[in-house]
PDB file of N, CA and C in Angstrom:
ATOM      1  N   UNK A   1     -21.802  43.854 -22.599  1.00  0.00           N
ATOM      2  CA  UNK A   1     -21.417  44.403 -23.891  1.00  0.00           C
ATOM      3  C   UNK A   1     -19.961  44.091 -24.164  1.00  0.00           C
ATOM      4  N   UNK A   2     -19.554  43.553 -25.411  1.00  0.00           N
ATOM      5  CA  UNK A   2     -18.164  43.392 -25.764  1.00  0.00           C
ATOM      6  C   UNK A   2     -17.305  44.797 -26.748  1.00  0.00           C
ATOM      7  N   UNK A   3     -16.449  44.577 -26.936  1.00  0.00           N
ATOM      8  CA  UNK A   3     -15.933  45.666 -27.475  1.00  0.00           C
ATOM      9  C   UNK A   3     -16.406  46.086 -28.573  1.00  0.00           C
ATOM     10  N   UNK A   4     -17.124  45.543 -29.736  1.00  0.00           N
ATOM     11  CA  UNK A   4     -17.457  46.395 -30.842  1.00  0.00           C
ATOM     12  C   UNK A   4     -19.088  47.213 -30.477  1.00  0.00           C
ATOM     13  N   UNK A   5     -19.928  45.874 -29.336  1.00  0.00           N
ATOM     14  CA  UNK A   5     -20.509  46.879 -29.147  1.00  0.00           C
ATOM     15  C   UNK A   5     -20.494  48.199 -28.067  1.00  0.00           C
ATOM     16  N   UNK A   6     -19.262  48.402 -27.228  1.00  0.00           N
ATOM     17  CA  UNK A   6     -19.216  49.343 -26.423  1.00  0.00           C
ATOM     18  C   UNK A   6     -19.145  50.349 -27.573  1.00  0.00           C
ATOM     19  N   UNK A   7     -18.027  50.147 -28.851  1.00  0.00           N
ATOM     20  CA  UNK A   7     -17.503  51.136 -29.808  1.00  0.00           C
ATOM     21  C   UNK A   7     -18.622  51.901 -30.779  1.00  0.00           C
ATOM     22  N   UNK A   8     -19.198  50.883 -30.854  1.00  0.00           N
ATOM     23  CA  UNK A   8     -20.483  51.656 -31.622  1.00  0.00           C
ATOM     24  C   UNK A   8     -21.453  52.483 -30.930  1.00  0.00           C
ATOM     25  N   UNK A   9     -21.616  52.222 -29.541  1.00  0.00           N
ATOM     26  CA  UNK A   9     -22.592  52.845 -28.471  1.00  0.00           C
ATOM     27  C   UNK A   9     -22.149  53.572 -28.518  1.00  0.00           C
ATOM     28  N   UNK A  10     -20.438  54.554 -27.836  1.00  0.00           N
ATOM     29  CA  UNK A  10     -20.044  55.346 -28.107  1.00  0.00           C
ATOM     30  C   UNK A  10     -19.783  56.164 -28.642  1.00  0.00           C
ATOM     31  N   UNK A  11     -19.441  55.645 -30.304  1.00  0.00           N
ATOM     32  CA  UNK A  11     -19.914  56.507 -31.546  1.00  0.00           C
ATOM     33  C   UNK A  11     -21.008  56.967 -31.667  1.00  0.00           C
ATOM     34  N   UNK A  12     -21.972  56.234 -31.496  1.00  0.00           N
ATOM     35  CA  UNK A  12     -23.075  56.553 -31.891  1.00  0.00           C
ATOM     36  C   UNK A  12     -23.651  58.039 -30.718  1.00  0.00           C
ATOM     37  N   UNK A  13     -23.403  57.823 -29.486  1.00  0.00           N
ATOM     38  CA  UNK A  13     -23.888  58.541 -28.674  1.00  0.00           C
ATOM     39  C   UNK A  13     -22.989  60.075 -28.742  1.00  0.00           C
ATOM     40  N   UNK A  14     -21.675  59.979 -29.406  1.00  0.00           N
ATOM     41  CA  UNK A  14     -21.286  61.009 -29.920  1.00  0.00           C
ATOM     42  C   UNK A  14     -21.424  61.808 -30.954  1.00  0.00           C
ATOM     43  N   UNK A  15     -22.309  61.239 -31.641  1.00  0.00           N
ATOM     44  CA  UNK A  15     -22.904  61.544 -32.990  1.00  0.00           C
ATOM     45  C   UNK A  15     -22.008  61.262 -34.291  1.00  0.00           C
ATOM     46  N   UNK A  16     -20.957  60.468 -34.102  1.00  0.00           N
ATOM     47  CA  UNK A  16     -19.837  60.094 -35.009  1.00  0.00           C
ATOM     48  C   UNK A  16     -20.448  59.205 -36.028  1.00  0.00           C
ATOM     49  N   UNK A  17     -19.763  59.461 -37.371  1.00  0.00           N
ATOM     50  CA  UNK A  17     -20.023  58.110 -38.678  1.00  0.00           C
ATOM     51  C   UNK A  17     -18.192  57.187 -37.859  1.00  0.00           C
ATOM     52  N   UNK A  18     -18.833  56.341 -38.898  1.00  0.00           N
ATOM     53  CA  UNK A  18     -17.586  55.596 -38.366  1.00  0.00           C
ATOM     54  C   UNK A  18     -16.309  56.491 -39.617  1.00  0.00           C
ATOM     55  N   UNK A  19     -16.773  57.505 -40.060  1.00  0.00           N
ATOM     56  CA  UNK A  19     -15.897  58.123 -40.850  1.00  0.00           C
ATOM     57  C   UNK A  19     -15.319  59.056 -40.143  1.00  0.00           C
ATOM     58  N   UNK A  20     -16.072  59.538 -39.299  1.00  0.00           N
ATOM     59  CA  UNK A  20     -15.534  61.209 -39.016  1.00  0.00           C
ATOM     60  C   UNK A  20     -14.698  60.192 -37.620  1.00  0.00           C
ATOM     61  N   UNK A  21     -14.815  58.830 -37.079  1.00  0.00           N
ATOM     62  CA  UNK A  21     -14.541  58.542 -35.489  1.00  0.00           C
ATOM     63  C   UNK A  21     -12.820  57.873 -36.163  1.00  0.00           C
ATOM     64  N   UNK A  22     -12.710  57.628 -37.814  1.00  0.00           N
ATOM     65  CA  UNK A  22     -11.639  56.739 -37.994  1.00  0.00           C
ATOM     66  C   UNK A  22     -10.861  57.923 -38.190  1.00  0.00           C
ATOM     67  N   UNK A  23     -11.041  59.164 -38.656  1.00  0.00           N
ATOM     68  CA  UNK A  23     -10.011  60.388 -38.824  1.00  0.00           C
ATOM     69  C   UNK A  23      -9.455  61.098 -37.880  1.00  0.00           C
ATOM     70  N   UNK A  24     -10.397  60.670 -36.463  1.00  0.00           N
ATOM     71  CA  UNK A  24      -9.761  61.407 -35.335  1.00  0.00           C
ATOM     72  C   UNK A  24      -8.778  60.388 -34.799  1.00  0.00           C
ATOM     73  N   UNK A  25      -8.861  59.342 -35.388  1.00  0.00           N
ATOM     74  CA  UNK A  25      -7.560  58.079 -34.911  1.00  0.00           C
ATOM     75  C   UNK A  25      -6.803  57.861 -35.319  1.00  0.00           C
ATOM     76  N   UNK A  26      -7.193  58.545 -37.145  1.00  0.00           N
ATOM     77  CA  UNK A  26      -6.115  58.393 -38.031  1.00  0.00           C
ATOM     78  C   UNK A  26      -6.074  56.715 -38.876  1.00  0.00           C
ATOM     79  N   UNK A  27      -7.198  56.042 -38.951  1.00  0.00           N
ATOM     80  CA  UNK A  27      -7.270  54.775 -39.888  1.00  0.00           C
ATOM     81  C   UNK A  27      -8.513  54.680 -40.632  1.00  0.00           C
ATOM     82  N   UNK A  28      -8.777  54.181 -41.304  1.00  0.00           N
ATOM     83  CA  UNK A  28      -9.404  54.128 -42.469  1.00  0.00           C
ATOM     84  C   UNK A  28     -10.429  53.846 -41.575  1.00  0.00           C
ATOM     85  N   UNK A  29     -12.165  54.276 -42.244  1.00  0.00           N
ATOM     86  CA  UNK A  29     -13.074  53.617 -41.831  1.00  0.00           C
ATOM     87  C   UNK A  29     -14.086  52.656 -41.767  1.00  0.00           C
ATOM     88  N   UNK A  30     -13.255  51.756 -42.723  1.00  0.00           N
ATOM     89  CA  UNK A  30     -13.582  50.093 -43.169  1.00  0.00           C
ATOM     90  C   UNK A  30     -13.050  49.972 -41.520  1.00  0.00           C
ATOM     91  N   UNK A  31     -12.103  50.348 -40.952  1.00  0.00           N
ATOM     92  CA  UNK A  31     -10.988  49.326 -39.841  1.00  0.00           C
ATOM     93  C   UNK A  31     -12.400  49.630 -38.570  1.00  0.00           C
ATOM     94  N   UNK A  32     -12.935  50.743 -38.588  1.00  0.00           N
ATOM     95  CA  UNK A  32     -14.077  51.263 -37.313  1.00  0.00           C
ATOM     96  C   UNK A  32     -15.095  49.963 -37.878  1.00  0.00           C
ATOM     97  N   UNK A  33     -15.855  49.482 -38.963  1.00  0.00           N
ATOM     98  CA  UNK A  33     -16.490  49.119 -39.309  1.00  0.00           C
ATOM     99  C   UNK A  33     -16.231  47.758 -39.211  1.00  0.00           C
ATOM    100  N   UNK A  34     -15.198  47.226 -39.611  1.00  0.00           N
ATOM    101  CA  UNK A  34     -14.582  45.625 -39.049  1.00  0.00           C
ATOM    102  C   UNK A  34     -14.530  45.686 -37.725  1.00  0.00           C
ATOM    103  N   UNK A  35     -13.725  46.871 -36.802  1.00  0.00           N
ATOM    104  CA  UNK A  35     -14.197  46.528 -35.293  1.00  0.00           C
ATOM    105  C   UNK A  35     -15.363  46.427 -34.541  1.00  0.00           C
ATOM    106  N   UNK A  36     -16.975  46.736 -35.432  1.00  0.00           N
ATOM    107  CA  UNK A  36     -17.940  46.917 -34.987  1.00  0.00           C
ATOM    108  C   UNK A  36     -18.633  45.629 -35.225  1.00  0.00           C
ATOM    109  N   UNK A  37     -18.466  45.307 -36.236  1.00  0.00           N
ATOM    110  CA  UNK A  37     -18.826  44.139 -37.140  1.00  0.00           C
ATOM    111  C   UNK A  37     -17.990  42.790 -36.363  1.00  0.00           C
ATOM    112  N   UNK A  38     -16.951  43.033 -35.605  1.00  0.00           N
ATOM    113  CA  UNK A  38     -16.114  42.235 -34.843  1.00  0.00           C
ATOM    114  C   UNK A  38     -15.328  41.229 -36.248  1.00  0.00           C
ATOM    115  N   UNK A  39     -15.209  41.653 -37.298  1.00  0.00           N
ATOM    116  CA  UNK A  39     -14.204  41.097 -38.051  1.00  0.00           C
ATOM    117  C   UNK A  39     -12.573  41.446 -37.449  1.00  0.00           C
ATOM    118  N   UNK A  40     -12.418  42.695 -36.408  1.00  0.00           N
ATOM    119  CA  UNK A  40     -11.095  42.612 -36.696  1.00  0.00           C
ATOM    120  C   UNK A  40     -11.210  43.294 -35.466  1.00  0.00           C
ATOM    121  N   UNK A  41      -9.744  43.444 -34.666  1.00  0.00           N
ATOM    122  CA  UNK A  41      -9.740  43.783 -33.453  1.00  0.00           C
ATOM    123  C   UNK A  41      -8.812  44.934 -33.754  1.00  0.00           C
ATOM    124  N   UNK A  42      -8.720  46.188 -32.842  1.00  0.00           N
ATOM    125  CA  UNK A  42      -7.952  47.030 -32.998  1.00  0.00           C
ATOM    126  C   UNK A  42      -6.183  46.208 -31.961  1.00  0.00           C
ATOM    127  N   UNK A  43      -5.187  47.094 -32.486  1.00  0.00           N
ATOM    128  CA  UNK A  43      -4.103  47.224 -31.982  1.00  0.00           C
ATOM    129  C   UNK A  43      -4.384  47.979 -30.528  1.00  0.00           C
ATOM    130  N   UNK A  44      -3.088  47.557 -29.496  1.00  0.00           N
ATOM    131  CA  UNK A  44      -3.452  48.253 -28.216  1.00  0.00           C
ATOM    132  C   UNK A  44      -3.703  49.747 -28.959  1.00  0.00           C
ATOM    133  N   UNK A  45      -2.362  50.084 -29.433  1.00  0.00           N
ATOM    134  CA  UNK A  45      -2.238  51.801 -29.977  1.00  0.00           C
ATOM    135  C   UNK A  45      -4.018  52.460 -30.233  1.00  0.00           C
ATOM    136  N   UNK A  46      -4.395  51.850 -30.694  1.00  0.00           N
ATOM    137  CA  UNK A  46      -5.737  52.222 -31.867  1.00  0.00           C
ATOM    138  C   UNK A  46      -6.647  52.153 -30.059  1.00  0.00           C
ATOM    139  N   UNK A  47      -6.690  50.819 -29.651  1.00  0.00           N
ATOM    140  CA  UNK A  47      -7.697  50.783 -28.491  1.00  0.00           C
ATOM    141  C   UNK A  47      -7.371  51.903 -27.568  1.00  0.00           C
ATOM    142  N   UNK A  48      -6.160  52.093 -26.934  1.00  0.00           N
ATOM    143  CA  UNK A  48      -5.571  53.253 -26.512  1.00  0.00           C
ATOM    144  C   UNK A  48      -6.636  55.131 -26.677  1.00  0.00           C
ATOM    145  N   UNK A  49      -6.270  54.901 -28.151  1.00  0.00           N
ATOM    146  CA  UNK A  49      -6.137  56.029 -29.151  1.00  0.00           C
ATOM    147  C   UNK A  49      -8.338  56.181 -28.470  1.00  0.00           C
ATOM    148  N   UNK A  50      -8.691  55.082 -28.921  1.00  0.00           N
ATOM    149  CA  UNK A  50     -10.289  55.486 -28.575  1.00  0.00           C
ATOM    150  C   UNK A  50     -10.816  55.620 -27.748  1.00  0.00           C
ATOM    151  N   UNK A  51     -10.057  55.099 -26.261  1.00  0.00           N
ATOM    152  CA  UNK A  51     -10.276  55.161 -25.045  1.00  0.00           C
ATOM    153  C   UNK A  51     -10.092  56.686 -24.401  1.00  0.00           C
ATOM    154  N   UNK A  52      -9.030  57.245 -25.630  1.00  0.00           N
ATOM    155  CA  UNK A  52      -8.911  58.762 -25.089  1.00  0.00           C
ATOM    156  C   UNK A  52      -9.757  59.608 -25.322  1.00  0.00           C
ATOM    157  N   UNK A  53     -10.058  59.283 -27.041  1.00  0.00           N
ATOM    158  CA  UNK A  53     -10.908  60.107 -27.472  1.00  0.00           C
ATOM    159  C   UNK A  53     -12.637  60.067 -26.868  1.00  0.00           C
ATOM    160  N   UNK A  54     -12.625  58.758 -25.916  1.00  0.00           N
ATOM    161  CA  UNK A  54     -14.017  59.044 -25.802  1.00  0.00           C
ATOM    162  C   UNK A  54     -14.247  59.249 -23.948  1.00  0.00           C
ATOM    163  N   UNK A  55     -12.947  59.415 -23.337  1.00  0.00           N
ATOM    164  CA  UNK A  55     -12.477  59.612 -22.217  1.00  0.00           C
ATOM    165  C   UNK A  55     -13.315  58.508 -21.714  1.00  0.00           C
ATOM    166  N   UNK A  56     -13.021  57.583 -21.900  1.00  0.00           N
ATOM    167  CA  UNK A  56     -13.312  55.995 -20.998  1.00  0.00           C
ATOM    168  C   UNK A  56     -12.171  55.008 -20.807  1.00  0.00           C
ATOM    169  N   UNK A  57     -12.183  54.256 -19.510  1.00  0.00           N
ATOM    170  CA  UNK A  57     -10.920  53.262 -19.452  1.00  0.00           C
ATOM    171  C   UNK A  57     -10.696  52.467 -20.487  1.00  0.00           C
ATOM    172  N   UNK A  58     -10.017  51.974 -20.813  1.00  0.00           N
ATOM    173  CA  UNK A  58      -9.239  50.385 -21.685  1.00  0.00           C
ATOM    174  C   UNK A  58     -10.913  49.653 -21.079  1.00  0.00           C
ATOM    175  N   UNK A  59     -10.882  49.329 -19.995  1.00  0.00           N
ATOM    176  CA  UNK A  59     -11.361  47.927 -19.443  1.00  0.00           C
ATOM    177  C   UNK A  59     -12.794  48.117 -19.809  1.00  0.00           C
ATOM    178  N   UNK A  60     -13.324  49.511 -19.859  1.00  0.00           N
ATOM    179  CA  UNK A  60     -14.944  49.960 -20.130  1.00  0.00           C
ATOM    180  C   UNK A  60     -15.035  49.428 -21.555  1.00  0.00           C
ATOM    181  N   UNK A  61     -13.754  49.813 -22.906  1.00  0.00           N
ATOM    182  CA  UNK A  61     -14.235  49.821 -24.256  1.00  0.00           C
ATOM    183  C   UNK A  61     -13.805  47.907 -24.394  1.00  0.00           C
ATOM    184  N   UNK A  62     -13.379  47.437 -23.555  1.00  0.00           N
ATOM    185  CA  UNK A  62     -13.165  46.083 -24.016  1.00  0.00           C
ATOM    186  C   UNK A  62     -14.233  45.070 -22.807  1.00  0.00           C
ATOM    187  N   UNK A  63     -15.361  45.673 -22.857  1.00  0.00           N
ATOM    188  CA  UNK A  63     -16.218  45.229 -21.498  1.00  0.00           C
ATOM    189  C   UNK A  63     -15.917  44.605 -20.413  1.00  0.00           C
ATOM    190  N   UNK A  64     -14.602  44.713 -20.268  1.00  0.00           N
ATOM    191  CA  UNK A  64     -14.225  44.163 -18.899  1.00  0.00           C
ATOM    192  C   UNK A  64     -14.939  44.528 -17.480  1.00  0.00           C
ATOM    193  N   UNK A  65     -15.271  45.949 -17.684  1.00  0.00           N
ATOM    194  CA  UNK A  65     -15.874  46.459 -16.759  1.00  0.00           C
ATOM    195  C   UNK A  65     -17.083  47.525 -17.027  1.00  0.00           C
ATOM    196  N   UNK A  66     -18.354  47.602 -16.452  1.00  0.00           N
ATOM    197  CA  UNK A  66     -18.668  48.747 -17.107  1.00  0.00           C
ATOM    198  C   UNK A  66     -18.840  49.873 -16.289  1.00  0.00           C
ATOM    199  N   UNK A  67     -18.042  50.132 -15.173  1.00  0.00           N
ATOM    200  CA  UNK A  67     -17.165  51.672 -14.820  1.00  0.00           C
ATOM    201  C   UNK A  67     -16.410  52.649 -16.022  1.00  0.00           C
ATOM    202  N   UNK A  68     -17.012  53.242 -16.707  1.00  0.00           N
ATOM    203  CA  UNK A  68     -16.365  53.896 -17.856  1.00  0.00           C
ATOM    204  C   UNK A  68     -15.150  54.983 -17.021  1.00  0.00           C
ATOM    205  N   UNK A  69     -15.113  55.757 -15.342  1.00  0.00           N
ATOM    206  CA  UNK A  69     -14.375  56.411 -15.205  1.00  0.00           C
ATOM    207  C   UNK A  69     -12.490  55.777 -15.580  1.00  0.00           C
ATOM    208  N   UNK A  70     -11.820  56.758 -15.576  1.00  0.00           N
ATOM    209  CA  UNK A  70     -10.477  56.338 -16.109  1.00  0.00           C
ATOM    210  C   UNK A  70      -9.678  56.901 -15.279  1.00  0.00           C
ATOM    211  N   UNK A  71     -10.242  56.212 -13.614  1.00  0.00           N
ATOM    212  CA  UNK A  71      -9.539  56.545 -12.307  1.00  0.00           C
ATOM    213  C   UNK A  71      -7.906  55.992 -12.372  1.00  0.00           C
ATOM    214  N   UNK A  72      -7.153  56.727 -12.361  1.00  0.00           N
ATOM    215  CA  UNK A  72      -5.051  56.325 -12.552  1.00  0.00           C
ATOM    216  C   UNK A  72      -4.935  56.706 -13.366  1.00  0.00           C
ATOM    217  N   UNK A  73      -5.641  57.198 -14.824  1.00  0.00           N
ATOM    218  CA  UNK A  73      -5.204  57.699 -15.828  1.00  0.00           C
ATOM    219  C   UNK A  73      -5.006  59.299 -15.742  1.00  0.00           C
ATOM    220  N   UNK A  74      -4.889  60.257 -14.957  1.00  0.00           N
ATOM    221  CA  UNK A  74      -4.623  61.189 -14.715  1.00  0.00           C
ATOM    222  C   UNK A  74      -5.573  62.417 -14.941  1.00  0.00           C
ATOM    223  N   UNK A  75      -6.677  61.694 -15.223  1.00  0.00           N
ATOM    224  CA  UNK A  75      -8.134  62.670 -15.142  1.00  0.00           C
ATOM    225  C   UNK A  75      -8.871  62.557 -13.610  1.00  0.00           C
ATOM    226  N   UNK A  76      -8.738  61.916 -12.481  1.00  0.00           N
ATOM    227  CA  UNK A  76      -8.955  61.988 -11.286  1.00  0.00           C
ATOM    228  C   UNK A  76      -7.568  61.614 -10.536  1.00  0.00           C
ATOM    229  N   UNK A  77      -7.623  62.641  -9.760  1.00  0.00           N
ATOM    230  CA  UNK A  77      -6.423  62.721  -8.589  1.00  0.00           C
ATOM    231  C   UNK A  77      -7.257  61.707  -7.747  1.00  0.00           C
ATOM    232  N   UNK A  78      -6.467  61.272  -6.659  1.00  0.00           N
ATOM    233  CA  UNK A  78      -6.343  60.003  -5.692  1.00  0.00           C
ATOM    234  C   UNK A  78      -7.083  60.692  -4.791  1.00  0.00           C
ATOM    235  N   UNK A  79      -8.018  61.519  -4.341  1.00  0.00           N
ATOM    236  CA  UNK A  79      -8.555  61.920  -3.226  1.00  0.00           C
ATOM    237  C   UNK A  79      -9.998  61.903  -4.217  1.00  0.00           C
ATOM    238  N   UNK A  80     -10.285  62.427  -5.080  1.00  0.00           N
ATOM    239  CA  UNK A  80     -11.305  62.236  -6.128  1.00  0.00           C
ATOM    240  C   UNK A  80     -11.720  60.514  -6.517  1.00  0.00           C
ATOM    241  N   UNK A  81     -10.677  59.716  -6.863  1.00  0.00           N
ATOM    242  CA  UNK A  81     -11.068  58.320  -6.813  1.00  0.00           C
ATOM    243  C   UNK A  81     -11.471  57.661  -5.655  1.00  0.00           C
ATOM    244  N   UNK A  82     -10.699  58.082  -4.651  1.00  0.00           N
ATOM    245  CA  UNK A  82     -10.893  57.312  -2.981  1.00  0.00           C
ATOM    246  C   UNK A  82     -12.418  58.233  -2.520  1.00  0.00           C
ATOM    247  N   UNK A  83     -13.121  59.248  -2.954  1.00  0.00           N
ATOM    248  CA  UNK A  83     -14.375  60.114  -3.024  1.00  0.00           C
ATOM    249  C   UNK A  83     -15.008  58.611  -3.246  1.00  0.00           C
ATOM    250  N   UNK A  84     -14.730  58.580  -4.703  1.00  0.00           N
ATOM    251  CA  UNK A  84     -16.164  57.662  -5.515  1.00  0.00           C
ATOM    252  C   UNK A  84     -16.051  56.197  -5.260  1.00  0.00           C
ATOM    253  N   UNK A  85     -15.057  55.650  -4.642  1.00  0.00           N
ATOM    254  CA  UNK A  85     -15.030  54.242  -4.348  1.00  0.00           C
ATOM    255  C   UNK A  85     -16.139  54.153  -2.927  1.00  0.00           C
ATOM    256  N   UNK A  86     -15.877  55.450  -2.256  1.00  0.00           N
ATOM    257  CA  UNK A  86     -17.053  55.425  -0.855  1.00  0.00           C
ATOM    258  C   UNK A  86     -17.924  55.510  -1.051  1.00  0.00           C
ATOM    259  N   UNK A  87     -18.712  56.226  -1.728  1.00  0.00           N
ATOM    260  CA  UNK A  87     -19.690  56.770  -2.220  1.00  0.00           C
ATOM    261  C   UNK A  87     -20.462  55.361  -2.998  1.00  0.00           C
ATOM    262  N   UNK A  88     -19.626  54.440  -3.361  1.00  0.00           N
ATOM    263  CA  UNK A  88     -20.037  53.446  -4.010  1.00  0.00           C
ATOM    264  C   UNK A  88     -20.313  52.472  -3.160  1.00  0.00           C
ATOM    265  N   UNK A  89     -19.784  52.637  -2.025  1.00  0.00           N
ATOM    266  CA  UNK A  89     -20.391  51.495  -0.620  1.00  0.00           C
ATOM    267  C   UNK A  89     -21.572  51.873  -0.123  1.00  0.00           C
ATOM    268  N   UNK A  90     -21.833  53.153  -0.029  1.00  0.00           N
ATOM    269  CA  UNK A  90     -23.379  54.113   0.311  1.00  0.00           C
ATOM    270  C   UNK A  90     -24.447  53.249  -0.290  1.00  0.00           C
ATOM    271  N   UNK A  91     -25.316  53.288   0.913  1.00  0.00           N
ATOM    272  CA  UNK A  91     -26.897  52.687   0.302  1.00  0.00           C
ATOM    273  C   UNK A  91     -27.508  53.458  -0.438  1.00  0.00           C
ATOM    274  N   UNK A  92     -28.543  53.613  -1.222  1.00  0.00           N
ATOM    275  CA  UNK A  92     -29.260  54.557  -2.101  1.00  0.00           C
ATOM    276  C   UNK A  92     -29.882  55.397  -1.247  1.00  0.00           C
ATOM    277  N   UNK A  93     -30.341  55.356   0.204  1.00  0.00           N
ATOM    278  CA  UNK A  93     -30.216  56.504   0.785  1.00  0.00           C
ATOM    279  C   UNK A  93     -29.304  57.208   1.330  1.00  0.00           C
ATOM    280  N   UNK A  94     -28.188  56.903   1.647  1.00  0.00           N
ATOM    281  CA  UNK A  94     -27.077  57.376   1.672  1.00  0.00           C
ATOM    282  C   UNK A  94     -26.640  58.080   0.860  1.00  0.00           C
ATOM    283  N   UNK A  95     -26.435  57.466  -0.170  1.00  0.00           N
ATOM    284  CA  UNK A  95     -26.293  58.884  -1.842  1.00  0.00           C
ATOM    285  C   UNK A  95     -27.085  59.789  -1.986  1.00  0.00           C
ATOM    286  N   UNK A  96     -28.525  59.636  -1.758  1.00  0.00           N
ATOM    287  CA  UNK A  96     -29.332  60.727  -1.636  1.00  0.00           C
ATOM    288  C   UNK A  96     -28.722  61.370  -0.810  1.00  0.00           C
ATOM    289  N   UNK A  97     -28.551  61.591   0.593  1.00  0.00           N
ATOM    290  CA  UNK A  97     -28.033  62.100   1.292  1.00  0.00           C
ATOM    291  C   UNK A  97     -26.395  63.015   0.543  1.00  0.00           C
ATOM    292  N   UNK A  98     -26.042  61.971   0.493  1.00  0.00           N
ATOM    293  CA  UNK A  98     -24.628  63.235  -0.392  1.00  0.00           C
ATOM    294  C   UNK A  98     -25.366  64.025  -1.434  1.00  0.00           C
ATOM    295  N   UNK A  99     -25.387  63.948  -2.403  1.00  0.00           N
ATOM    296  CA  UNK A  99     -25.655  64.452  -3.117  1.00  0.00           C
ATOM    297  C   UNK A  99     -26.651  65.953  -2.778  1.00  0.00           C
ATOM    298  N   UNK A 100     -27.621  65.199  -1.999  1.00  0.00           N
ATOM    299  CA  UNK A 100     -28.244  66.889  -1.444  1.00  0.00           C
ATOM    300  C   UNK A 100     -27.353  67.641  -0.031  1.00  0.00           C
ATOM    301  N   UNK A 101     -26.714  67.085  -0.021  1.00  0.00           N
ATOM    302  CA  UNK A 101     -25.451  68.079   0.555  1.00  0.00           C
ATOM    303  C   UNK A 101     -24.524  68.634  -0.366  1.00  0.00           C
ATOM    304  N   UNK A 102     -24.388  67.708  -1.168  1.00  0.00           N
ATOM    305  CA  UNK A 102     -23.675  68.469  -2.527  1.00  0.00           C
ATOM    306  C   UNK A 102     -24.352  69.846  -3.139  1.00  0.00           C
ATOM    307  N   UNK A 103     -25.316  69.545  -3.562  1.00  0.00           N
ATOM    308  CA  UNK A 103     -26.224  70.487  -3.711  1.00  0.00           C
ATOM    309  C   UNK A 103     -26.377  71.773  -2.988  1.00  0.00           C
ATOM    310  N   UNK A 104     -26.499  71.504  -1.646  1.00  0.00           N
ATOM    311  CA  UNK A 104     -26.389  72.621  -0.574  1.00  0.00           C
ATOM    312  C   UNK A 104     -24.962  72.870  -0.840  1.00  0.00           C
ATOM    313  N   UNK A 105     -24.254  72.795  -0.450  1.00  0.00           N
ATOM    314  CA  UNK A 105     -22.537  72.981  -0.824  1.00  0.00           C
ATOM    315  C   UNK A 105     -22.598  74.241  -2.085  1.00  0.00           C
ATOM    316  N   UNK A 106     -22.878  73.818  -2.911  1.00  0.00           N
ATOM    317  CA  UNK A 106     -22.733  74.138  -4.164  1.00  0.00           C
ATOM    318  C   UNK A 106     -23.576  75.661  -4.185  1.00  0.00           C
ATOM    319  N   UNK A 107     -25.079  75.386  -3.676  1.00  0.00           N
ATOM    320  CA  UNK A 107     -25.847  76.569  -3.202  1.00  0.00           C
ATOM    321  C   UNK A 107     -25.048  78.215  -2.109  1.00  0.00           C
ATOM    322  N   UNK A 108     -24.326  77.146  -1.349  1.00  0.00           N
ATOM    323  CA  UNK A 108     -23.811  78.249  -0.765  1.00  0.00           C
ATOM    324  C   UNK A 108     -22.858  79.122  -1.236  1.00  0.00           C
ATOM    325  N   UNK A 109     -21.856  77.832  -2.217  1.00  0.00           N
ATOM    326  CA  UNK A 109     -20.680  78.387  -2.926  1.00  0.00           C
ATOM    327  C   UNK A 109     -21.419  79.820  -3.860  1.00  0.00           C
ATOM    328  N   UNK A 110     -22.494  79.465  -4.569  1.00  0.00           N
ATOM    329  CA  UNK A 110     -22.888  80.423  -5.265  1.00  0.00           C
ATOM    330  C   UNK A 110     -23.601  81.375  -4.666  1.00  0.00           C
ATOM    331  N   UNK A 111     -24.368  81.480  -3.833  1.00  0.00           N
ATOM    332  CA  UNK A 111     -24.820  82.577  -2.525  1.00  0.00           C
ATOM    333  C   UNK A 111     -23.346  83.250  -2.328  1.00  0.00           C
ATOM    334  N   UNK A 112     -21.954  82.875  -1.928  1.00  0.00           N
ATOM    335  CA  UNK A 112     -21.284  83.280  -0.998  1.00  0.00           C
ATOM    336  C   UNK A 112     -19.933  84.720  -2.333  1.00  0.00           C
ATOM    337  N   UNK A 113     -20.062  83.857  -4.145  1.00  0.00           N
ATOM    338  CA  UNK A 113     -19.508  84.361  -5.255  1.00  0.00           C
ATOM    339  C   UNK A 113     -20.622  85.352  -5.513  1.00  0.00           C
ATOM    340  N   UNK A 114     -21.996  85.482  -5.328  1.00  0.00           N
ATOM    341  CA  UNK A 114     -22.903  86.600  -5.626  1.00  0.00           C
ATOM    342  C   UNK A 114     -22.910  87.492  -4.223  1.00  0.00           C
ATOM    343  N   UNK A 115     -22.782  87.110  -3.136  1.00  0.00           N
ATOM    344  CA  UNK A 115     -22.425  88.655  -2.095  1.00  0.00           C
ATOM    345  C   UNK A 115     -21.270  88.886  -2.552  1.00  0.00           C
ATOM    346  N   UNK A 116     -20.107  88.609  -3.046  1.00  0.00           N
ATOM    347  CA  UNK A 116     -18.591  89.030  -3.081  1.00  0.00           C
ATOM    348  C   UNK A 116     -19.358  90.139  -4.020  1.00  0.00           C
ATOM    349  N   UNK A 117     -19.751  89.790  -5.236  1.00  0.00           N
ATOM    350  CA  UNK A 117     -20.256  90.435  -6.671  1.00  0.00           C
ATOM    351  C   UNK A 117     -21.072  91.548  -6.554  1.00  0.00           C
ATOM    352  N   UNK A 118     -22.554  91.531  -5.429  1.00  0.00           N
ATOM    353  CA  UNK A 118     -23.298  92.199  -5.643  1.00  0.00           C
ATOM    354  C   UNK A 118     -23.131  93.437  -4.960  1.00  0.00           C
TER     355      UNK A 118
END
């Protein structure tokens, strides 16, 4: 996918017109509609500006990559990114495996906040 169509997937999956997605950026929404249409490319500022609003990297909305997390941008701390880079070497049974430990984890956490409670 290239950038107008990451932009429209996004919109779209947010339930945005390209009217209500150009007011939260602040430009007209001919300019959402030329970037979809690939008549016109946004400014970094503007690419920036949509990458926030739809909390995905630069490199996800310009298909460089399609990892949408926005690991260095200050929504995952460095023990949270170095988590999911391992987790990404894991075989598919291996992830099963985390994950239903996660699960258990999570089970106990809430077993352990309902004896404090009950």
């Amino acid at each position: 996918m290239d950038f107008s169509d990451r932009l429209r997937f996004l919109r779209q999956k947010h339930k945005l017109t390209q009217g209500e997605l150009a007011g939260v950026i602040g430009i007209k929404s001919s300019a959402i509609a030329n970037y979809e249409s690939q008549r016109n490319e946004p400014s970094f500022s503007k690419l920036i500006a949509l990458s926030n609003y739809f909390k995905v990297s630069c490199d996800y909305m310009l298909g460089v990559s399609d990892n949408s997390l926005r690991i260095g941008y200050g929504d995952f701390v460095n023990e949270t990114a170095d988590f999911i880079k391992k987790y990404n070497l894991l075989s598919p049974a291996g992830k099963e495996d985390v994950l239903e430990y996660v699960n258990y984890l999570l089970y106990k956490q809430e077993q352990y906040k309902q004896d404090l409670n009950g």
